[in-house]
PDB file of N, CA and C in Angstrom:
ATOM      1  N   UNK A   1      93.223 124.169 125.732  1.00  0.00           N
ATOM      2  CA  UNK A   1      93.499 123.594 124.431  1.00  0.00           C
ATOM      3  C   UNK A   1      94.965 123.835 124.094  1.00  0.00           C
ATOM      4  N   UNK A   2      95.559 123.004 123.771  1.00  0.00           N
ATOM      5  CA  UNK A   2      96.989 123.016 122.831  1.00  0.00           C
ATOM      6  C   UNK A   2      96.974 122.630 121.464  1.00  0.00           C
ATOM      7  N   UNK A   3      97.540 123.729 120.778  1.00  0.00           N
ATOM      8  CA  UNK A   3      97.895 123.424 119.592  1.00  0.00           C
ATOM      9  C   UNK A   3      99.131 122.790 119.190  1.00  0.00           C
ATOM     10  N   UNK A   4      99.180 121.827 118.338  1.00  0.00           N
ATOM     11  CA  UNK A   4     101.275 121.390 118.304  1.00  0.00           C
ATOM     12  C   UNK A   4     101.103 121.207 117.139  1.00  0.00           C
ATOM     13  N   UNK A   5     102.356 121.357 117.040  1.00  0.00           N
ATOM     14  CA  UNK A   5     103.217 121.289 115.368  1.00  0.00           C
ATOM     15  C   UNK A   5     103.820 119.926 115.544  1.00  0.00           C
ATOM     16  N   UNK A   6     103.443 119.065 114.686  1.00  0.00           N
ATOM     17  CA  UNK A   6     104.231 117.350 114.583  1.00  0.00           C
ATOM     18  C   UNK A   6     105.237 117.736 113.229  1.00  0.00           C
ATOM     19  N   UNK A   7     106.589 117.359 113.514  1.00  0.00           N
ATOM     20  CA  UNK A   7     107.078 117.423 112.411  1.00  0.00           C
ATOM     21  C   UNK A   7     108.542 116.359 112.888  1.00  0.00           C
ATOM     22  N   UNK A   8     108.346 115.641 111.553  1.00  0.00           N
ATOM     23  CA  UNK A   8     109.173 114.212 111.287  1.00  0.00           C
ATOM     24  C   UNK A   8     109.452 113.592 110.068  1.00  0.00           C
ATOM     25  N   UNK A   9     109.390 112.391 109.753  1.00  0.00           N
ATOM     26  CA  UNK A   9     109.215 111.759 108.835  1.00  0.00           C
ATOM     27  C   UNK A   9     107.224 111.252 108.527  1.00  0.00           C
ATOM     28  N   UNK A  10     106.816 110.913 107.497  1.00  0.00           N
ATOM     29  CA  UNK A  10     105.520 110.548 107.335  1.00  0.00           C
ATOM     30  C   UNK A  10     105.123 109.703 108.240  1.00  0.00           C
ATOM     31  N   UNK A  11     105.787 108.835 108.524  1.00  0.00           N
ATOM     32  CA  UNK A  11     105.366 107.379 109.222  1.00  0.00           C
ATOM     33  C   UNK A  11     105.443 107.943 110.765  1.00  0.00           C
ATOM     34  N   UNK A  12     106.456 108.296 111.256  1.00  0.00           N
ATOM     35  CA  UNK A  12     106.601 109.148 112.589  1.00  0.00           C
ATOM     36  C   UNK A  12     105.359 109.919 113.073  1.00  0.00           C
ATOM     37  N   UNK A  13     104.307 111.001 111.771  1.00  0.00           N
ATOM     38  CA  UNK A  13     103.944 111.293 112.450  1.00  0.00           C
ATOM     39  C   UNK A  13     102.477 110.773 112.303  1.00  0.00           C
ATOM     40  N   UNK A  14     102.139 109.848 111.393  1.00  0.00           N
ATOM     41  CA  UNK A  14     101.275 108.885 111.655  1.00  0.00           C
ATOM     42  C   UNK A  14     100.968 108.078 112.601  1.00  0.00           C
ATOM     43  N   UNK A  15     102.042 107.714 113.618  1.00  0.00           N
ATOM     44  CA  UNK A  15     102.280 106.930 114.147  1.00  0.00           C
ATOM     45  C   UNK A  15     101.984 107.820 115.720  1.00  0.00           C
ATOM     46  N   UNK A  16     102.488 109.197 115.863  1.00  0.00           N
ATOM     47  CA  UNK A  16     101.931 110.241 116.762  1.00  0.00           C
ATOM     48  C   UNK A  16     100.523 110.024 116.712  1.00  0.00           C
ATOM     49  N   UNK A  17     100.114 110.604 115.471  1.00  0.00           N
ATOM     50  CA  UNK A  17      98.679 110.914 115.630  1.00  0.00           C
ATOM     51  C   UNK A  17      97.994 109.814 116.290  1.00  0.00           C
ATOM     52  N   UNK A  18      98.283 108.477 115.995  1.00  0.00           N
ATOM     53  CA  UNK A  18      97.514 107.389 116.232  1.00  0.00           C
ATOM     54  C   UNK A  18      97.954 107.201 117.727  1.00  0.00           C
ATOM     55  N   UNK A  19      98.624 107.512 118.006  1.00  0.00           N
ATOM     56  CA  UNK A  19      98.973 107.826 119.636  1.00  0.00           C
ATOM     57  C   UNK A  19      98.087 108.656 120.596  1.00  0.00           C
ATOM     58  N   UNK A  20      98.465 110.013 120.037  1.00  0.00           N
ATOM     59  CA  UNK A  20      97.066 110.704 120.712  1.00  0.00           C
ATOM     60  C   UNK A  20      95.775 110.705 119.927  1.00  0.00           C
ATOM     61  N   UNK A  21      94.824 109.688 119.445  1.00  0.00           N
ATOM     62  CA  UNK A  21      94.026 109.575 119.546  1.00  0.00           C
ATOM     63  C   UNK A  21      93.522 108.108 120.368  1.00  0.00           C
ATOM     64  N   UNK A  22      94.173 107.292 120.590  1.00  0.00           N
ATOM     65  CA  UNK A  22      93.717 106.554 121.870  1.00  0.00           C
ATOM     66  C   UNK A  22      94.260 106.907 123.099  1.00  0.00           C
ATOM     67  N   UNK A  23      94.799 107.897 123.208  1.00  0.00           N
ATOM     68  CA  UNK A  23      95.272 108.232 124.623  1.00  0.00           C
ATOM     69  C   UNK A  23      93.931 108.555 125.179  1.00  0.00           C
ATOM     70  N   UNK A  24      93.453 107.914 126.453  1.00  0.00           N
ATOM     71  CA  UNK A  24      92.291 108.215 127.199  1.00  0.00           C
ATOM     72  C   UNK A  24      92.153 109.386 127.881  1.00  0.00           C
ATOM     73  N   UNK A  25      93.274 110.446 128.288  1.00  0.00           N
ATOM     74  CA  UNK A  25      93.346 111.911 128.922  1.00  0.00           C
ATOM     75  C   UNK A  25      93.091 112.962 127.951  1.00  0.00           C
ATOM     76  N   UNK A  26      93.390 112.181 126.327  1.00  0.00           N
ATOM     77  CA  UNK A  26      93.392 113.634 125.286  1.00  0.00           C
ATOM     78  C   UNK A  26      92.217 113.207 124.321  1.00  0.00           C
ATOM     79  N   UNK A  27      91.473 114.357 123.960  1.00  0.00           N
ATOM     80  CA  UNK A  27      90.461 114.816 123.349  1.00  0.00           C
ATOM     81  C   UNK A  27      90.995 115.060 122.232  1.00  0.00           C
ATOM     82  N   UNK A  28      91.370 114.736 120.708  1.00  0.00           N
ATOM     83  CA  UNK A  28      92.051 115.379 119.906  1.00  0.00           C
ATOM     84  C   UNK A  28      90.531 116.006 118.819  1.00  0.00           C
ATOM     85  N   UNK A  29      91.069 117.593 118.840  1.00  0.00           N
ATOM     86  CA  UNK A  29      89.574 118.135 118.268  1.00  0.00           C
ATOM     87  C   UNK A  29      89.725 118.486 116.805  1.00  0.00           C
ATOM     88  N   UNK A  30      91.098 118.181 116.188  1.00  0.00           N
ATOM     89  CA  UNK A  30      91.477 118.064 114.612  1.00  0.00           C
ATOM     90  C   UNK A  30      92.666 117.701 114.372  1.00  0.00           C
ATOM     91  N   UNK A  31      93.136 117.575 113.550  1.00  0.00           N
ATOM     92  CA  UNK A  31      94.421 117.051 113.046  1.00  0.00           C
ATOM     93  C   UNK A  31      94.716 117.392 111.359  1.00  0.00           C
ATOM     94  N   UNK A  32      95.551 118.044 110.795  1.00  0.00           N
ATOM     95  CA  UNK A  32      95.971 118.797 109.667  1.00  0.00           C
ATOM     96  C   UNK A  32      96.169 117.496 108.883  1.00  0.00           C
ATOM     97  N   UNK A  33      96.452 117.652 107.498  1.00  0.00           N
ATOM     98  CA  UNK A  33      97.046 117.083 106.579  1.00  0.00           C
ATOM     99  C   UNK A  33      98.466 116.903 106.824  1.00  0.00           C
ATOM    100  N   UNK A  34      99.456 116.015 106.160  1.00  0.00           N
ATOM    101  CA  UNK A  34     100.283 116.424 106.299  1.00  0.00           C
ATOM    102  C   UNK A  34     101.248 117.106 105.252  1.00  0.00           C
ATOM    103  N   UNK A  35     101.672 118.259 105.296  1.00  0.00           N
ATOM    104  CA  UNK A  35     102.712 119.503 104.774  1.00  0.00           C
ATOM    105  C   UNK A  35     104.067 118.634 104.654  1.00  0.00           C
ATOM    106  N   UNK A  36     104.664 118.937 103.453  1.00  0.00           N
ATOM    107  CA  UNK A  36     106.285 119.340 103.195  1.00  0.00           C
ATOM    108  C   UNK A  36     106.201 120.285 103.842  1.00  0.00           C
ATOM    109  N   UNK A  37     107.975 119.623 104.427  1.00  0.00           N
ATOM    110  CA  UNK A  37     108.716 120.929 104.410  1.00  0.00           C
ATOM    111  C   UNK A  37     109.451 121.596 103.487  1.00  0.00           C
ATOM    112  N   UNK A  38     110.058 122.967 103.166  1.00  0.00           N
ATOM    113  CA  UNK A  38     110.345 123.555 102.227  1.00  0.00           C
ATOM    114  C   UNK A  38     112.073 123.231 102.504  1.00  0.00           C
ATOM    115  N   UNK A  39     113.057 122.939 101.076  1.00  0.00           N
ATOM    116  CA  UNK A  39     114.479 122.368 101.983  1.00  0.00           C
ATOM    117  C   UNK A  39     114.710 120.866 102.029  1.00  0.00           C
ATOM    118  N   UNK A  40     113.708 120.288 102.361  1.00  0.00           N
ATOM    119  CA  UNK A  40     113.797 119.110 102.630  1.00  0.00           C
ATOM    120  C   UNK A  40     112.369 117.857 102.369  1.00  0.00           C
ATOM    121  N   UNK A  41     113.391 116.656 101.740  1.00  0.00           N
ATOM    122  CA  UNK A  41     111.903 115.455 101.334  1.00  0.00           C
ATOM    123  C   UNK A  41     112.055 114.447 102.144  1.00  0.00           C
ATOM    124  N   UNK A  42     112.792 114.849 103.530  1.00  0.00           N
ATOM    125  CA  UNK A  42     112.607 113.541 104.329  1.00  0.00           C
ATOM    126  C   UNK A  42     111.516 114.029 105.756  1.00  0.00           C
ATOM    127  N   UNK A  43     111.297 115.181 105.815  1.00  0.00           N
ATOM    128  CA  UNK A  43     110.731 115.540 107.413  1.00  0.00           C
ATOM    129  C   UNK A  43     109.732 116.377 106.399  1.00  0.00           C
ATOM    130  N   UNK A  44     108.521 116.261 107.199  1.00  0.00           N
ATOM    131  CA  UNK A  44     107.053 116.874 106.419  1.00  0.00           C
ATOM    132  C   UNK A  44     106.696 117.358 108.178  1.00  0.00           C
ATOM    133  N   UNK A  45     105.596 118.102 108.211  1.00  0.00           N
ATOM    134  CA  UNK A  45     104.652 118.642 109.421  1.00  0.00           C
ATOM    135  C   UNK A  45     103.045 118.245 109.545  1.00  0.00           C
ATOM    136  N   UNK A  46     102.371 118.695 110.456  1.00  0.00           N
ATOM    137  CA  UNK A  46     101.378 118.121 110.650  1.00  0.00           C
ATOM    138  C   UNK A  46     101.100 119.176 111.999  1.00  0.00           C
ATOM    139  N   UNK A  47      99.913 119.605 111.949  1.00  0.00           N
ATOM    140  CA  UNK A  47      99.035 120.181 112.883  1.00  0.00           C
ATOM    141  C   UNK A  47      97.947 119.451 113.857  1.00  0.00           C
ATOM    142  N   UNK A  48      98.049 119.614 115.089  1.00  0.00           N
ATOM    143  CA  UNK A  48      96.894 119.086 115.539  1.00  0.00           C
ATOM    144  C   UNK A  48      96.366 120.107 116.920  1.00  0.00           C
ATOM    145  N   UNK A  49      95.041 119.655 117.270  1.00  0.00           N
ATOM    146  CA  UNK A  49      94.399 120.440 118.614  1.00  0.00           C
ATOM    147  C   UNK A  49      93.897 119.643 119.356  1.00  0.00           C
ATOM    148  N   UNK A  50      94.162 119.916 120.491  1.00  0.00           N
ATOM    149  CA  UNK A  50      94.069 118.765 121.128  1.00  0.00           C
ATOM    150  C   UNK A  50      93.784 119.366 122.829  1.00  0.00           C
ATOM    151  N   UNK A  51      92.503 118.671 123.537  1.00  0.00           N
ATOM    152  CA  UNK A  51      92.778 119.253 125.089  1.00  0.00           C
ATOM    153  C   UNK A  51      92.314 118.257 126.027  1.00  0.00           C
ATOM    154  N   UNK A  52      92.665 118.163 127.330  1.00  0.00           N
ATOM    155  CA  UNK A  52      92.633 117.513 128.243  1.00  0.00           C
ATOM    156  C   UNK A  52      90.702 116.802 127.886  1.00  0.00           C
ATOM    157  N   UNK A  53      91.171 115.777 128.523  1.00  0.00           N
ATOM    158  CA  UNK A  53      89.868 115.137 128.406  1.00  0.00           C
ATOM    159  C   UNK A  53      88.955 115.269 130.323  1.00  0.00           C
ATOM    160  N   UNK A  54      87.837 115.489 129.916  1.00  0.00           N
ATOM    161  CA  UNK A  54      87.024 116.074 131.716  1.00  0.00           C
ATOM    162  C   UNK A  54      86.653 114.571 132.365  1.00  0.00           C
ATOM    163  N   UNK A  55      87.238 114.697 133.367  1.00  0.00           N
ATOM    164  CA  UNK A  55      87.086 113.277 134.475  1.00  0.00           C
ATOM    165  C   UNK A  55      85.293 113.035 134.087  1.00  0.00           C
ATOM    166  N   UNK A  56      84.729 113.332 133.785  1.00  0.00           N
ATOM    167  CA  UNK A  56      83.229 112.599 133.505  1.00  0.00           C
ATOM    168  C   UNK A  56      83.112 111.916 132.326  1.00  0.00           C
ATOM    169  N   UNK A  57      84.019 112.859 131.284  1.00  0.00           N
ATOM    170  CA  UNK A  57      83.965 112.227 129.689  1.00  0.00           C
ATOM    171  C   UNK A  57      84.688 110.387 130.165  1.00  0.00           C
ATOM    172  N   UNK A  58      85.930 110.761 131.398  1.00  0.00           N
ATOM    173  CA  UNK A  58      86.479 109.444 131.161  1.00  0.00           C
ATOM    174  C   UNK A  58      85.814 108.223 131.642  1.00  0.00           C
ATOM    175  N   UNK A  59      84.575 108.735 132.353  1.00  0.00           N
ATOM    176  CA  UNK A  59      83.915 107.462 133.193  1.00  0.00           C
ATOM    177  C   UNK A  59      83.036 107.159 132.451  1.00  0.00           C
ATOM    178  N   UNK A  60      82.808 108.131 131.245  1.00  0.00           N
ATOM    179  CA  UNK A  60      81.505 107.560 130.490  1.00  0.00           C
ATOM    180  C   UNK A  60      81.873 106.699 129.242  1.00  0.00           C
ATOM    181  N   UNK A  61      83.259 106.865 128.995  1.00  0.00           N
ATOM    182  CA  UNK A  61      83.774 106.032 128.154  1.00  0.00           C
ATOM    183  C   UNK A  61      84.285 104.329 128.459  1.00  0.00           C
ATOM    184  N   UNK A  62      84.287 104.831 129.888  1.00  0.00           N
ATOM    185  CA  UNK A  62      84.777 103.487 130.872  1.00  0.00           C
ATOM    186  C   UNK A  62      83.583 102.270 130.951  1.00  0.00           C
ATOM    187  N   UNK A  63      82.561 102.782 130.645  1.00  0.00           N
ATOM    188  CA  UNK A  63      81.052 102.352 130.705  1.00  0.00           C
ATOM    189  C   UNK A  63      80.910 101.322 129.151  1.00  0.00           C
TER     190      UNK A  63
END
C-alpha cells in the first residue's frame, strides 16, 4: 500500500484523483477531502491510499 500526499491547485488534484481511479493497475482504497494549505489560497492537499491491483482482480474486471 502507498500512501501520497496530492498537493496543487483544486482542479489539478481532481483531475489526479480521477486519474488513479481508472487506472486498471491501482486499487485506490480512499481518498481525503481536500485541505488548504496554511500561507497560501492557490495550492490546497489531498490524501489518498492506494495499492497495486492482483493480476486476478485484473482479469475479472476484463470479463
Amino acid at each position: 500500500m502507498l500512501k501520497i500526499r496530492l498537493q496543487g491547485t483544486v482542479k489539478d488534484i481532481r483531475w489526479f484523483k480521477r486519474l488513479l481511479k481508472s487506472h486498471p493497475e491501482i486499487r485506490v482504497l480512499s481518498v481525503s477531502e481536500i485541505f488548504s494549505n496554511k500561507g497560501t489560497n492557490r495550492y490546497f492537499r489531498s490524501y489518498a491510499e492506494v495499492e497495486k491491483t492482483e493480476k486476478k482482480e485484473k482479469k475479472e474486471e476484463e470479463r
